[in-house]
Protein backbone atom coordinates (compact mmCIF):
# COMPACT_ATOMS: atom_id res chain seq x y z
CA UNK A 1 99.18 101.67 104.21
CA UNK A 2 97.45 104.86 104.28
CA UNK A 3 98.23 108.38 107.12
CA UNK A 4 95.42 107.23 108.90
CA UNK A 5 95.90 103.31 109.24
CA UNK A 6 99.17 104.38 110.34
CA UNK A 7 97.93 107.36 113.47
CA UNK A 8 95.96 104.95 114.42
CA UNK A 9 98.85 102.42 115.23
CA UNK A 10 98.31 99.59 112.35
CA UNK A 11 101.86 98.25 110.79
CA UNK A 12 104.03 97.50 113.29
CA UNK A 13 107.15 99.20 111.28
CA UNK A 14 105.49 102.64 111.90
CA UNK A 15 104.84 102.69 116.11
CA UNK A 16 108.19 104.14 116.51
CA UNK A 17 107.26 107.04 114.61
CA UNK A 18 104.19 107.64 115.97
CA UNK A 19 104.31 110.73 118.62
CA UNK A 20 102.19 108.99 121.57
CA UNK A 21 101.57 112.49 122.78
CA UNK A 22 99.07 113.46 119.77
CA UNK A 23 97.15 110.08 120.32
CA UNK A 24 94.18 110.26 122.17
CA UNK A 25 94.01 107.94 125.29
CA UNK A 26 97.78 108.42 126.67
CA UNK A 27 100.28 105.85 126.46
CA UNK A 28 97.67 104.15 124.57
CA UNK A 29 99.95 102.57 122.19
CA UNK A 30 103.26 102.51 124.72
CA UNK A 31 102.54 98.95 126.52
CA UNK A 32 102.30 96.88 123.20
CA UNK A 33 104.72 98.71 121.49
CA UNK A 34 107.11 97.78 124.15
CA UNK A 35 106.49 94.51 124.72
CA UNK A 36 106.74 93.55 120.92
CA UNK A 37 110.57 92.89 120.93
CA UNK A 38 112.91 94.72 117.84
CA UNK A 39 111.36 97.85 116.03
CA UNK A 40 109.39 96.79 113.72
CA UNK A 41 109.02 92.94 114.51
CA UNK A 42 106.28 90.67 114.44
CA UNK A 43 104.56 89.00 117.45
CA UNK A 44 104.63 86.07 114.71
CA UNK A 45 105.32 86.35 111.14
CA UNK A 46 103.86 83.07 110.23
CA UNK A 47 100.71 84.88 110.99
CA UNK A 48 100.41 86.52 108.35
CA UNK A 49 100.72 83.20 106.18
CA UNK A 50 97.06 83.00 105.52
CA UNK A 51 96.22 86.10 104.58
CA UNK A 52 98.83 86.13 101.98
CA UNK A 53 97.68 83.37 100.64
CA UNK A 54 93.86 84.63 100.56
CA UNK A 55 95.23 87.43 98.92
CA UNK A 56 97.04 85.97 96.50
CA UNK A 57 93.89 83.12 95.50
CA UNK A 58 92.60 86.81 93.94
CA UNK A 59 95.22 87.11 91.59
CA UNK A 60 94.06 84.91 87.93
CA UNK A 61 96.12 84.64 85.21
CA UNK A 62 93.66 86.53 82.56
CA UNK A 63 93.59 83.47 80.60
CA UNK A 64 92.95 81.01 82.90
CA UNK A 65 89.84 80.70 85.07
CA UNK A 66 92.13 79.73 88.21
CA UNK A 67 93.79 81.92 90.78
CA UNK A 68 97.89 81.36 90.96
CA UNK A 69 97.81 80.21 94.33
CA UNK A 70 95.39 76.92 92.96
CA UNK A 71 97.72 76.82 89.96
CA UNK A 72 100.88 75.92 91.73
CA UNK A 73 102.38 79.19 90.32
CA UNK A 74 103.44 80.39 93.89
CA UNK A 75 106.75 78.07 94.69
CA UNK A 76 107.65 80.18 97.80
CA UNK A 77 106.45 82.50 100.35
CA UNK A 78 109.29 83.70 102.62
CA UNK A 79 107.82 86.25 105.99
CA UNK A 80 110.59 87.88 107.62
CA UNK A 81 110.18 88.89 111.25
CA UNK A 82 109.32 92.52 110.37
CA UNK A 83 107.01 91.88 108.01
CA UNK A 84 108.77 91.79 105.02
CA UNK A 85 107.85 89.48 102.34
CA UNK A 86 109.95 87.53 99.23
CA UNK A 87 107.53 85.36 96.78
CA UNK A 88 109.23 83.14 94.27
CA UNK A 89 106.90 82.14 91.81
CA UNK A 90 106.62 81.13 87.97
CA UNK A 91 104.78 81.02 84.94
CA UNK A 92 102.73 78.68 83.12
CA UNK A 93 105.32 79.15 80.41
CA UNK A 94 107.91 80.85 80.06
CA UNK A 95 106.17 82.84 76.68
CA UNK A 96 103.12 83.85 78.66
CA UNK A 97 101.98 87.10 77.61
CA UNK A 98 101.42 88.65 81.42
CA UNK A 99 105.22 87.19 82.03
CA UNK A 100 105.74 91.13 82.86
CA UNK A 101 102.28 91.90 84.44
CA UNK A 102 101.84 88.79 86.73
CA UNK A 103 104.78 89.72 89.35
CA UNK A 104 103.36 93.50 90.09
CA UNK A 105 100.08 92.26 89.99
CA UNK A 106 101.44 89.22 92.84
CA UNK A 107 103.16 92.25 94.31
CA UNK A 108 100.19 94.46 94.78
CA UNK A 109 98.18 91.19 96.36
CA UNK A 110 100.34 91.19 98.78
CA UNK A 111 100.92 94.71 100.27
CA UNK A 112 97.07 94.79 100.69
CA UNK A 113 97.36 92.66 103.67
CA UNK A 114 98.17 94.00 106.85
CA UNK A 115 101.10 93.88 108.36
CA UNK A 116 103.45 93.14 105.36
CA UNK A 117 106.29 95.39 105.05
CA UNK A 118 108.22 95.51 101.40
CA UNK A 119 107.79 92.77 99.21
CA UNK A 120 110.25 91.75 96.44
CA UNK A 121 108.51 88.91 93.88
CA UNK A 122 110.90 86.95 92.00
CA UNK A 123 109.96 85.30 88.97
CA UNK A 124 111.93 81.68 88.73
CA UNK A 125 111.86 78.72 85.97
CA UNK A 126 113.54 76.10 88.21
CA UNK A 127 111.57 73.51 88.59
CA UNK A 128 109.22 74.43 85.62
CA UNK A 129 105.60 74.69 86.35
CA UNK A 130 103.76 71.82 85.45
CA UNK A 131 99.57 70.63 85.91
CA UNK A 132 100.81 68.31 88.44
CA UNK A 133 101.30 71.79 91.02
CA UNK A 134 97.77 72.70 90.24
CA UNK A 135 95.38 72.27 93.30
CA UNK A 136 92.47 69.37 93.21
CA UNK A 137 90.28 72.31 93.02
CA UNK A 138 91.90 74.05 89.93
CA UNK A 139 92.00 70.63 88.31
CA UNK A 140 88.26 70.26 89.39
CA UNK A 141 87.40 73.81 87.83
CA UNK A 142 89.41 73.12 84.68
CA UNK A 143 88.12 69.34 84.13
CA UNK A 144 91.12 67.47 84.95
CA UNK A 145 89.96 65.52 87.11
């Protein structure tokens, strides 16, 4: 999140920090800062479920015409109440050659939503990925179906 987003009062994890006395309007930011529980939580971290996934359905393997989301290559999406965020997710195989790329790349999808905090992406084998986790869509798109 950029200086500005974060003046202006967006991410939760930075109102603390913000010195209401420079913001225009005063006390603009006091009320709902107050009222949203723990520094730093979420009103409702499931919220941001959807967005993450959105995100995340623009992240393709390069050699595959299907985001990772369709592909069943996302086992787990974990939101903590402050906005943090822990992916498990896998390859096609375990020899794919973005096996290093693929994580940051699922990484930087998911910091571009607002309101995530740090986000840790874990790349698992267990259960192995296979076309039966794909989407009716991504089966569609690659004539499986």
């Amino acid at each position: 999140m950029n200086r500005l987003a974060r003046f202006a009062g967006f991410g939760l994890g930075d109102r603390a920090q913000v010195d209401r006395d420079d913001l225009p309007g005063e006390g603009a930011l006091t009320a709902e800062a107050e009222d949203s529980g723990p520094e730093g939580a979420l009103d409702d971290p499931e919220a941001l479920r959807e967005p993450i996934i959105a995100a995340l359905r623009n992240v393709h393997d390069p050699e595959i015409p299907v985001n990772i989301y369709d592909l069943g290559l996302i086992y787990r999406i974990d939101i903590a109440d402050n906005g943090d965020v822990d992916v498990d997710m896998t390859l096609t195989a375990p020899a794919c050659p973005v096996a290093g790329m693929m994580p940051v790349m699922v990484k930087d999808a998911v910091k571009t939503v607002d309101g995530v905090g740090e986000v840790e992406v874990e790349l698992v084998w267990d259960p192995p990925w296979s076309p039966e986790t794909m989407s009716d869509e991504a089966k569609l798109t690659l004539g499986m179906l």
